[in-house]
PDB file of N, CA and C in Angstrom:
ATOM      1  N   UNK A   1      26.579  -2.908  13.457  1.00  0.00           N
ATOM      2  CA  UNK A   1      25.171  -2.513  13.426  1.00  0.00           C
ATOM      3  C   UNK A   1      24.595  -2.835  12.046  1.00  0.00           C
ATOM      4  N   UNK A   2      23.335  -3.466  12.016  1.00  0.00           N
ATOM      5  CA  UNK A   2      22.793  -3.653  10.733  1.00  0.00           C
ATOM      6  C   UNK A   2      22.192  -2.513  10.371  1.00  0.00           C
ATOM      7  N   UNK A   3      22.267  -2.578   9.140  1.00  0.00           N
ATOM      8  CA  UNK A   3      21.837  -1.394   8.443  1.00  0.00           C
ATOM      9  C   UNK A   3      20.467  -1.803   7.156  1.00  0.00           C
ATOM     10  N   UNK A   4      19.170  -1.234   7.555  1.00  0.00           N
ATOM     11  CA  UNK A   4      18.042  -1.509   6.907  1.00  0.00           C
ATOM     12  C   UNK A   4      18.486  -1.084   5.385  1.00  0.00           C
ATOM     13  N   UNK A   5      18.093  -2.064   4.205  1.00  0.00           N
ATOM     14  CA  UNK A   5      18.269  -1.509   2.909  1.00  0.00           C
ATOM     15  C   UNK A   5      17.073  -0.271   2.846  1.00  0.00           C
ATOM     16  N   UNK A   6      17.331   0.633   2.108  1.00  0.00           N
ATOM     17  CA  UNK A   6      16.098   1.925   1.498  1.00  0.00           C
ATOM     18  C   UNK A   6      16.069   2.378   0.059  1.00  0.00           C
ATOM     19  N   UNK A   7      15.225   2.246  -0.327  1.00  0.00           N
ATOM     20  CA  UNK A   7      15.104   2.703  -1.657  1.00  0.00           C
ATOM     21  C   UNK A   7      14.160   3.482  -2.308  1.00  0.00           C
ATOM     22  N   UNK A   8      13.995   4.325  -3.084  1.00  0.00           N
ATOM     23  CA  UNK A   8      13.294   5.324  -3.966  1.00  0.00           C
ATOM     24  C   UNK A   8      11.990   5.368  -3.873  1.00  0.00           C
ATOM     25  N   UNK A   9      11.433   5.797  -4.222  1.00  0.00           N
ATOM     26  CA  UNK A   9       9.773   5.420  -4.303  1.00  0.00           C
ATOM     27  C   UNK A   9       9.491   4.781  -5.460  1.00  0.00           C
ATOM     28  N   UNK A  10      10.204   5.199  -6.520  1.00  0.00           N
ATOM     29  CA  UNK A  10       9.836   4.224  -7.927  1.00  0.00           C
ATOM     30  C   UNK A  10      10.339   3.128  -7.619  1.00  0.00           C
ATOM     31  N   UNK A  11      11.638   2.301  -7.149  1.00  0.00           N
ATOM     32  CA  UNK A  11      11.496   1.193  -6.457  1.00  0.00           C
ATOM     33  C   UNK A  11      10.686   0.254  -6.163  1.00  0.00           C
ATOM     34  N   UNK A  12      10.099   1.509  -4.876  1.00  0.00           N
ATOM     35  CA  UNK A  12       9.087   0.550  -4.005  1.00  0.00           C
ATOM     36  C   UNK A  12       7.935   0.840  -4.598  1.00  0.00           C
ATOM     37  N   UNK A  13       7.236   1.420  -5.610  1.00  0.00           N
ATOM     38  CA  UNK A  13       6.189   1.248  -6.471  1.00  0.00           C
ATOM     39  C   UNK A  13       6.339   0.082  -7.046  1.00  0.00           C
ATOM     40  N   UNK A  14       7.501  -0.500  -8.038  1.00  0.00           N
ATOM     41  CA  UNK A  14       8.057  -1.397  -8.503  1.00  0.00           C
ATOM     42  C   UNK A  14       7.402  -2.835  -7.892  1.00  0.00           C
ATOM     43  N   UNK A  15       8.152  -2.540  -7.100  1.00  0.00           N
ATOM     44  CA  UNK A  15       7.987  -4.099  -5.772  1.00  0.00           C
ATOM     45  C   UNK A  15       6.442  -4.608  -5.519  1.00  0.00           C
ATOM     46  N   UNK A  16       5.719  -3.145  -5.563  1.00  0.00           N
ATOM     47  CA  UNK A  16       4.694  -3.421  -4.478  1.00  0.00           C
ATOM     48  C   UNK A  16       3.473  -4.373  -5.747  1.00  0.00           C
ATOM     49  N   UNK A  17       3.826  -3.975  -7.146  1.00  0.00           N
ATOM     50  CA  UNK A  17       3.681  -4.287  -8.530  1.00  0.00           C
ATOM     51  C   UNK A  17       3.720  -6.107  -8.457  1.00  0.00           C
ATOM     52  N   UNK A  18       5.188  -5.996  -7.820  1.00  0.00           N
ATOM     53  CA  UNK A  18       5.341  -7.850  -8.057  1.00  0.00           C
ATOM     54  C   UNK A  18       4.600  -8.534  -6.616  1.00  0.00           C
ATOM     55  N   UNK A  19       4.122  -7.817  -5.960  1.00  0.00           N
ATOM     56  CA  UNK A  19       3.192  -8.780  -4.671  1.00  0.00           C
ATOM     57  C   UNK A  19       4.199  -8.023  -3.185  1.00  0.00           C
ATOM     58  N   UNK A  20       4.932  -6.944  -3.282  1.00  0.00           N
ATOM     59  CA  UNK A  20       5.526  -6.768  -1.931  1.00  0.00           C
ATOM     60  C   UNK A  20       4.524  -5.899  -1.319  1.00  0.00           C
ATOM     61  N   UNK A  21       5.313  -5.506   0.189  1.00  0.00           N
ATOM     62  CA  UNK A  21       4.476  -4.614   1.202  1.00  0.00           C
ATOM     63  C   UNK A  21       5.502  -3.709   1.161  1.00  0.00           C
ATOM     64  N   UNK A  22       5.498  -2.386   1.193  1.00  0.00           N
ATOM     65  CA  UNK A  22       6.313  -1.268   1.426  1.00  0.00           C
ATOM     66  C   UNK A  22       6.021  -0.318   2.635  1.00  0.00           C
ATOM     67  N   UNK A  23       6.918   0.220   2.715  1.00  0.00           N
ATOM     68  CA  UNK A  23       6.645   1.271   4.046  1.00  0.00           C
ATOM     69  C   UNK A  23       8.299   2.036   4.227  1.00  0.00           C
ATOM     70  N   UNK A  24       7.778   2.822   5.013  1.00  0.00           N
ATOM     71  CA  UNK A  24       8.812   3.824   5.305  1.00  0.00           C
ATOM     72  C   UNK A  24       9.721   4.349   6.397  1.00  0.00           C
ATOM     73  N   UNK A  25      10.834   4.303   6.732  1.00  0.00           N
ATOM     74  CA  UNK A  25      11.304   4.626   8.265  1.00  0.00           C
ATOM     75  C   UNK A  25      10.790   5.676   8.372  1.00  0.00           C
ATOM     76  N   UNK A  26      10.722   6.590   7.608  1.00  0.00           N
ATOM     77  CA  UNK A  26      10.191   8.341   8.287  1.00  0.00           C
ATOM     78  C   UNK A  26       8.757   8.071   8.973  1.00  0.00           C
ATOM     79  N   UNK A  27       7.705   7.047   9.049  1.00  0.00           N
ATOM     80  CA  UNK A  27       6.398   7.343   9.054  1.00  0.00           C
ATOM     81  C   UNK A  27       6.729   7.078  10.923  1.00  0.00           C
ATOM     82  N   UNK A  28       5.363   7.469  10.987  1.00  0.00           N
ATOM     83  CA  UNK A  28       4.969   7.762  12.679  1.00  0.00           C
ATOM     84  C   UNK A  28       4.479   6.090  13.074  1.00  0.00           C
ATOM     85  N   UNK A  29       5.035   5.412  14.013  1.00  0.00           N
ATOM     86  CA  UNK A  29       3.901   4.273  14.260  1.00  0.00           C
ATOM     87  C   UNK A  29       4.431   3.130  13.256  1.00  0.00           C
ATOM     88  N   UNK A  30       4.509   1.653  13.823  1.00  0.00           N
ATOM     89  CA  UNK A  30       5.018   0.630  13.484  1.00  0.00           C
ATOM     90  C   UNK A  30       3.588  -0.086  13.225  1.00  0.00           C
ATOM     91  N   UNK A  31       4.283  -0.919  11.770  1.00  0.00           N
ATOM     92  CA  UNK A  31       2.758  -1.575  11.682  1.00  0.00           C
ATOM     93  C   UNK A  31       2.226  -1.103  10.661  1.00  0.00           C
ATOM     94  N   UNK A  32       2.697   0.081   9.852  1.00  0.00           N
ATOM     95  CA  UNK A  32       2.110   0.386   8.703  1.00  0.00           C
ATOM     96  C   UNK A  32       2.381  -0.008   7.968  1.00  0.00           C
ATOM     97  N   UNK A  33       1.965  -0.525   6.504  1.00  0.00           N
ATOM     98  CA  UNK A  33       2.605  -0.718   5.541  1.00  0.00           C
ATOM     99  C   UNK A  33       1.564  -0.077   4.214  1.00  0.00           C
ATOM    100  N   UNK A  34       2.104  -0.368   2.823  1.00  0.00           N
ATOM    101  CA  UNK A  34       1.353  -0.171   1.348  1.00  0.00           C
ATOM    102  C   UNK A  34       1.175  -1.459   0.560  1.00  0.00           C
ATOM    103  N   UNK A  35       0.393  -1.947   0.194  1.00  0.00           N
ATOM    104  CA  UNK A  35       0.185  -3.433  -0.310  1.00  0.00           C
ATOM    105  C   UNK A  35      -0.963  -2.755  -1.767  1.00  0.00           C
ATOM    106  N   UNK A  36      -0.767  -3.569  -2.730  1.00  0.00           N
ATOM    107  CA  UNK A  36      -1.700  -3.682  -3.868  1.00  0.00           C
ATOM    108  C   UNK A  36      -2.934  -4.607  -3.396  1.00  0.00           C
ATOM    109  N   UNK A  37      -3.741  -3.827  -3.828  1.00  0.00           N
ATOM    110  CA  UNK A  37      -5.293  -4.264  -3.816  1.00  0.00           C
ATOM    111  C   UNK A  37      -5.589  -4.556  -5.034  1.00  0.00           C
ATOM    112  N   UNK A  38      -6.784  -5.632  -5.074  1.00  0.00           N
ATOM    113  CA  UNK A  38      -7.686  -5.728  -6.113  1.00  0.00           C
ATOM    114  C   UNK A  38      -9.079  -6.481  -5.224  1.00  0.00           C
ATOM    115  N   UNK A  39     -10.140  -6.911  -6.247  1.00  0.00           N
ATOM    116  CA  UNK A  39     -11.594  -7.720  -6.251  1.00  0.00           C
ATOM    117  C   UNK A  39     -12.088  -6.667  -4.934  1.00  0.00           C
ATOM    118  N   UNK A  40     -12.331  -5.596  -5.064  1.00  0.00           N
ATOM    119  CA  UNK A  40     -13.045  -5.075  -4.207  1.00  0.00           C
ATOM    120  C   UNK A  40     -14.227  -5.281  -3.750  1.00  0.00           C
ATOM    121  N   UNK A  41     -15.114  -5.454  -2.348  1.00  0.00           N
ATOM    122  CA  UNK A  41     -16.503  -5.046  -1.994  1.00  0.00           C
ATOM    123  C   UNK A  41     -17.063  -4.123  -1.051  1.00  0.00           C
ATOM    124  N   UNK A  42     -17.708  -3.641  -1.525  1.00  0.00           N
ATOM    125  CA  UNK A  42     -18.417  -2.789  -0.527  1.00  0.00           C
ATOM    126  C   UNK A  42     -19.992  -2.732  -0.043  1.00  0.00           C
ATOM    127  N   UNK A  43     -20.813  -1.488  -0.005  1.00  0.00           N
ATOM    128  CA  UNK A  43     -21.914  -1.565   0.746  1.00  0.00           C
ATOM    129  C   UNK A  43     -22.215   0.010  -0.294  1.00  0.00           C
ATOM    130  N   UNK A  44     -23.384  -0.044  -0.648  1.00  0.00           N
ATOM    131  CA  UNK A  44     -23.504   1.410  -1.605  1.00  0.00           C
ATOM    132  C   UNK A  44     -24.806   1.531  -0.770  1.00  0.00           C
ATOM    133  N   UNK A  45     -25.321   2.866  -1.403  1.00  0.00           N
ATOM    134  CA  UNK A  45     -26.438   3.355  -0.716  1.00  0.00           C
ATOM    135  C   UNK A  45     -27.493   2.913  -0.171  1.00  0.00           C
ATOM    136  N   UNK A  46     -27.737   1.929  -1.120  1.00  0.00           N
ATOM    137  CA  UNK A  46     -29.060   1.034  -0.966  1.00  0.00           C
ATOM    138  C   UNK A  46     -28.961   0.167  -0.236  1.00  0.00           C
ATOM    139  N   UNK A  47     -27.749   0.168   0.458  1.00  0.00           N
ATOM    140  CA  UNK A  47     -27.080  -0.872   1.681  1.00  0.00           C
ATOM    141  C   UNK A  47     -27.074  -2.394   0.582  1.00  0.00           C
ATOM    142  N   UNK A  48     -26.916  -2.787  -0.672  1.00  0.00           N
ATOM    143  CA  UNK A  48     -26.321  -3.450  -1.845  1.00  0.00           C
ATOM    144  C   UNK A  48     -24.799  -3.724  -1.555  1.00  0.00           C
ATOM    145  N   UNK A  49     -25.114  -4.924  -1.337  1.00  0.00           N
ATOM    146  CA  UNK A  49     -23.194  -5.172  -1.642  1.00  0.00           C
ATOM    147  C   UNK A  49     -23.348  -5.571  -3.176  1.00  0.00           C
ATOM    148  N   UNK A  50     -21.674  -4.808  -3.281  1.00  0.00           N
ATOM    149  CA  UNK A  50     -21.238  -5.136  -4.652  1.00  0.00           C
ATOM    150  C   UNK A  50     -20.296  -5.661  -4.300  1.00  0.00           C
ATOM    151  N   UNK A  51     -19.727  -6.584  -5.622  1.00  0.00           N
ATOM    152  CA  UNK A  51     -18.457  -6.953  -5.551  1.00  0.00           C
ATOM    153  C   UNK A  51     -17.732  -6.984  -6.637  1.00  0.00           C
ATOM    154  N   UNK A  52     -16.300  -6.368  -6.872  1.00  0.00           N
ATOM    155  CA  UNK A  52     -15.785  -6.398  -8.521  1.00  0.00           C
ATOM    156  C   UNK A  52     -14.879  -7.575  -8.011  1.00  0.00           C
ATOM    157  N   UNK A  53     -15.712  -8.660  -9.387  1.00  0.00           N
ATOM    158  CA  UNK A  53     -15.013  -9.866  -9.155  1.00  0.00           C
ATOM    159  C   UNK A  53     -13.612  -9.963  -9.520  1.00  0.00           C
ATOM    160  N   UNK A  54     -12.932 -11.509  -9.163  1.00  0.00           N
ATOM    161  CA  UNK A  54     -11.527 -11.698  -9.137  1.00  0.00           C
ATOM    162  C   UNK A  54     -10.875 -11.545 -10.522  1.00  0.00           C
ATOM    163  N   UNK A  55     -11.809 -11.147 -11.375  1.00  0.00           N
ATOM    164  CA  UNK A  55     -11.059 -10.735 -12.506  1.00  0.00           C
ATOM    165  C   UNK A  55     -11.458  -9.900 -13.422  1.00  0.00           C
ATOM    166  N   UNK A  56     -11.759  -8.410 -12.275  1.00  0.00           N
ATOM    167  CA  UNK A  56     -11.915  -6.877 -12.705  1.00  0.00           C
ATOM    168  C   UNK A  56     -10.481  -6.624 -12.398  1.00  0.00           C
ATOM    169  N   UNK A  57     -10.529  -5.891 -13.611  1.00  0.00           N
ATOM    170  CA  UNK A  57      -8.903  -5.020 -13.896  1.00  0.00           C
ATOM    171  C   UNK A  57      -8.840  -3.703 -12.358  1.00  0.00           C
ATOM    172  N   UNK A  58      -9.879  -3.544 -11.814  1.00  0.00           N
ATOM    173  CA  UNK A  58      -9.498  -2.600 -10.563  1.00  0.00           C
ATOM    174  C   UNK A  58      -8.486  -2.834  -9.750  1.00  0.00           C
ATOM    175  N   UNK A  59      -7.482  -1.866  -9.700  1.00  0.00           N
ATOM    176  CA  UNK A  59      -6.508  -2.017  -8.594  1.00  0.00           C
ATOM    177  C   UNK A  59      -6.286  -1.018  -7.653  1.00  0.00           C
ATOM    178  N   UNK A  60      -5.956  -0.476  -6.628  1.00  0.00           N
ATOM    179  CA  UNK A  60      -5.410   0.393  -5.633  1.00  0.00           C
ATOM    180  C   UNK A  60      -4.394   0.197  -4.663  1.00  0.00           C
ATOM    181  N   UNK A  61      -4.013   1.133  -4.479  1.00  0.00           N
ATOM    182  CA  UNK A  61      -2.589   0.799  -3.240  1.00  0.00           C
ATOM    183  C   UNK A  61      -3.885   1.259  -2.041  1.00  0.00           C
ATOM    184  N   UNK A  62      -3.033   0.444  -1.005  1.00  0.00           N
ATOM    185  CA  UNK A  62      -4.116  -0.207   0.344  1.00  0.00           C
ATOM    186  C   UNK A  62      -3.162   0.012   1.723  1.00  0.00           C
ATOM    187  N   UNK A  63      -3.293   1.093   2.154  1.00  0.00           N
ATOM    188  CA  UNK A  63      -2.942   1.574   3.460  1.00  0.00           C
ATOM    189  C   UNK A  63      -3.191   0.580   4.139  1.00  0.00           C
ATOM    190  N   UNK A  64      -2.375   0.020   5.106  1.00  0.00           N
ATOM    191  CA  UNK A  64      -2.644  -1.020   6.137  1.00  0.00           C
ATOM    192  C   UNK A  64      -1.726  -0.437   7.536  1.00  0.00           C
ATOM    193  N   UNK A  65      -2.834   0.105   8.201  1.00  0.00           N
ATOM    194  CA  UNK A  65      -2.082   0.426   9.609  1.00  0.00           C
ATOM    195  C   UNK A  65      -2.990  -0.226  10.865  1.00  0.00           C
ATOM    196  N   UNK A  66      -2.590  -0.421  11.723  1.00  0.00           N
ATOM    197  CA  UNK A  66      -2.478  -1.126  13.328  1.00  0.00           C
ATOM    198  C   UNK A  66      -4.192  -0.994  13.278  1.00  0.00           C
ATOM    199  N   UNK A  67      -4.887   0.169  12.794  1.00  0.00           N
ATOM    200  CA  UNK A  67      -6.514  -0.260  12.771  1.00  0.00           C
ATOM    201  C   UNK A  67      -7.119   0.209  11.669  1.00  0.00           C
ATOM    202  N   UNK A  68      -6.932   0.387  11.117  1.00  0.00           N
ATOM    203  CA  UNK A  68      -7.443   0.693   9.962  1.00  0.00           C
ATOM    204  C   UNK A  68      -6.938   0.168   8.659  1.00  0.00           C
ATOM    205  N   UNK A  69      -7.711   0.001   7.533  1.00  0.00           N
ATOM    206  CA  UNK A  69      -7.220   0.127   5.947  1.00  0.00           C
ATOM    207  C   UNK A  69      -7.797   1.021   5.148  1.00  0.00           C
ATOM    208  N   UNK A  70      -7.106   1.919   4.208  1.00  0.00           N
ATOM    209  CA  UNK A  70      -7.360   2.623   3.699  1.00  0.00           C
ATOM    210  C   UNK A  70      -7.195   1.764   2.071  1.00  0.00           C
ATOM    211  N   UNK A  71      -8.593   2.100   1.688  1.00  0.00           N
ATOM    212  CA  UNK A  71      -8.289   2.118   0.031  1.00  0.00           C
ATOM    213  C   UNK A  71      -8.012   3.144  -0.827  1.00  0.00           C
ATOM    214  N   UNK A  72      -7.144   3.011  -1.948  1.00  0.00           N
ATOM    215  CA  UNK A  72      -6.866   4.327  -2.567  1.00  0.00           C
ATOM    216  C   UNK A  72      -6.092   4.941  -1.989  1.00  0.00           C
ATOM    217  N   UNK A  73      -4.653   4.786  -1.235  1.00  0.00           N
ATOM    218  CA  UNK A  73      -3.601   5.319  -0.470  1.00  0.00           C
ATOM    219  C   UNK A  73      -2.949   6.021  -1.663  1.00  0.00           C
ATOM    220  N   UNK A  74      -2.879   7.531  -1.355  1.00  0.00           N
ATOM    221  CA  UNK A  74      -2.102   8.559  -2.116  1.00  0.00           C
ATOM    222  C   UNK A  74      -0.431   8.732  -1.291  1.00  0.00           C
ATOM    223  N   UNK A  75      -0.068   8.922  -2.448  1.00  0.00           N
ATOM    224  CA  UNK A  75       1.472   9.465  -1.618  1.00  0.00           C
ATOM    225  C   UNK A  75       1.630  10.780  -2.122  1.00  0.00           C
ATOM    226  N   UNK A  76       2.061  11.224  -1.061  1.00  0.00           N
ATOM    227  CA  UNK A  76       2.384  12.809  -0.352  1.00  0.00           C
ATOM    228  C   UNK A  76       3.612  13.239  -1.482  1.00  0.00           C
ATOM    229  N   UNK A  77       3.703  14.185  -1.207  1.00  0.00           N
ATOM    230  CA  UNK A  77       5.059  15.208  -2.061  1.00  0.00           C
ATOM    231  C   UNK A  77       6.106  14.849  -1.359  1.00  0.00           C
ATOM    232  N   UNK A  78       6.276  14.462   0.336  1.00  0.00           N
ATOM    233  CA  UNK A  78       7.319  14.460   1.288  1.00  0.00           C
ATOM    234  C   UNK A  78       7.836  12.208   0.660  1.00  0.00           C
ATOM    235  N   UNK A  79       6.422  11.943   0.481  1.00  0.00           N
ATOM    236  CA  UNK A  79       6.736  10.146   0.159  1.00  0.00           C
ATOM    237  C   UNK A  79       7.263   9.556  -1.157  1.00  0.00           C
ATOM    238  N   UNK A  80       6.894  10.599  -2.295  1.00  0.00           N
ATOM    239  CA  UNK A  80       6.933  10.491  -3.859  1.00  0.00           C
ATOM    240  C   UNK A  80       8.735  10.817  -3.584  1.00  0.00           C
ATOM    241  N   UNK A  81       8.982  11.520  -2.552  1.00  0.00           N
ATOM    242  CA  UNK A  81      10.754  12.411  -2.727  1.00  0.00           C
ATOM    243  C   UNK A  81      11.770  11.694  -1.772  1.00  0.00           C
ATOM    244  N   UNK A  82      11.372  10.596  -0.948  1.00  0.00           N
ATOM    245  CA  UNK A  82      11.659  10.260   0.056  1.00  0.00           C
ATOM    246  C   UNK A  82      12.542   9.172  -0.617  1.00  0.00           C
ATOM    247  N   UNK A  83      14.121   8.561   0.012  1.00  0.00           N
ATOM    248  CA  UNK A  83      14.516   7.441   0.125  1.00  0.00           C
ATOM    249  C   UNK A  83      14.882   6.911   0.962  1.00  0.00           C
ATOM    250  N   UNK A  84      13.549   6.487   2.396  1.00  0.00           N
ATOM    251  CA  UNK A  84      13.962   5.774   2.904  1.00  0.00           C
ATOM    252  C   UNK A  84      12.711   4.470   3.206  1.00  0.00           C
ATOM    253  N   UNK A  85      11.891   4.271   1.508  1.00  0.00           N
ATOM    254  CA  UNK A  85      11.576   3.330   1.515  1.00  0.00           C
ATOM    255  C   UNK A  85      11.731   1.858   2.103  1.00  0.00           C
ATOM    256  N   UNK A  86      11.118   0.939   2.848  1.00  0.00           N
ATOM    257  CA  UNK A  86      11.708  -0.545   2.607  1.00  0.00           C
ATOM    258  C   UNK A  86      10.428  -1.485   2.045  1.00  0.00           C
ATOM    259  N   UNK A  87      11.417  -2.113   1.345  1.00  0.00           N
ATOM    260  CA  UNK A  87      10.583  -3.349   0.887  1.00  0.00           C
ATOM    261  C   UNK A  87      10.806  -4.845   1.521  1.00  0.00           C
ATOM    262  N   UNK A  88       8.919  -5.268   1.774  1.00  0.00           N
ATOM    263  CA  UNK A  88       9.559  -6.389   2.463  1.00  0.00           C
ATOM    264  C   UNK A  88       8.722  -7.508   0.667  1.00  0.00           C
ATOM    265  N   UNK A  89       9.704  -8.486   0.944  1.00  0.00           N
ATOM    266  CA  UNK A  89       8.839  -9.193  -0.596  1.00  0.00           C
ATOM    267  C   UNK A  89       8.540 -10.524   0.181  1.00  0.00           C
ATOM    268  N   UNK A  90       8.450 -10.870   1.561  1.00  0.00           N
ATOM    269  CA  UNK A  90       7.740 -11.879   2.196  1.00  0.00           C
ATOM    270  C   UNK A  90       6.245 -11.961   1.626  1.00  0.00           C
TER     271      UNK A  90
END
């Protein structure tokens, strides 16, 4: 039986640093992962798009699940303690 590598969360903070996607066996639902963001745009009040160009220092970790993306993905007390990280570095 193969056995998935898992590792720490500082690890997979690590990884996600050099361009990987991370994610977790404990989570609910296939298809999720954590990826680094940058050059953000959006839509502000005035219905104004902005955009922080390709070389604003802004970064965030970027929830990516089956329909949605989340910007600004926090990790939990149960994810910060967890080792059963994986990293994919495809």
């Amino acid at each position: 039986m193969y056995k998935i590598p898992t590792h720490t969360f500082g690890e997979a903070i690590e990884a996600v640093k050099k361009g990987a996607r991370i994610t977790r066996l404990g989570w609910n639902g296939n298809g999720h992962w954590i990826e680094l963001g940058r050059c953000f745009s959006y839509i502000n009040a005035k219905n104004e798009s902005v955009t922080l160009g390709k070389f604003s220092t802004s970064k965030a970790l970027m929830f990516v699940g089956d329909k949605e993306i989340r910007i600004g993905w926090l990790a939990s007390q149960d994810d910060i303690l967890a080792e059963d990280w994986v990293i994919d570095m495809d």
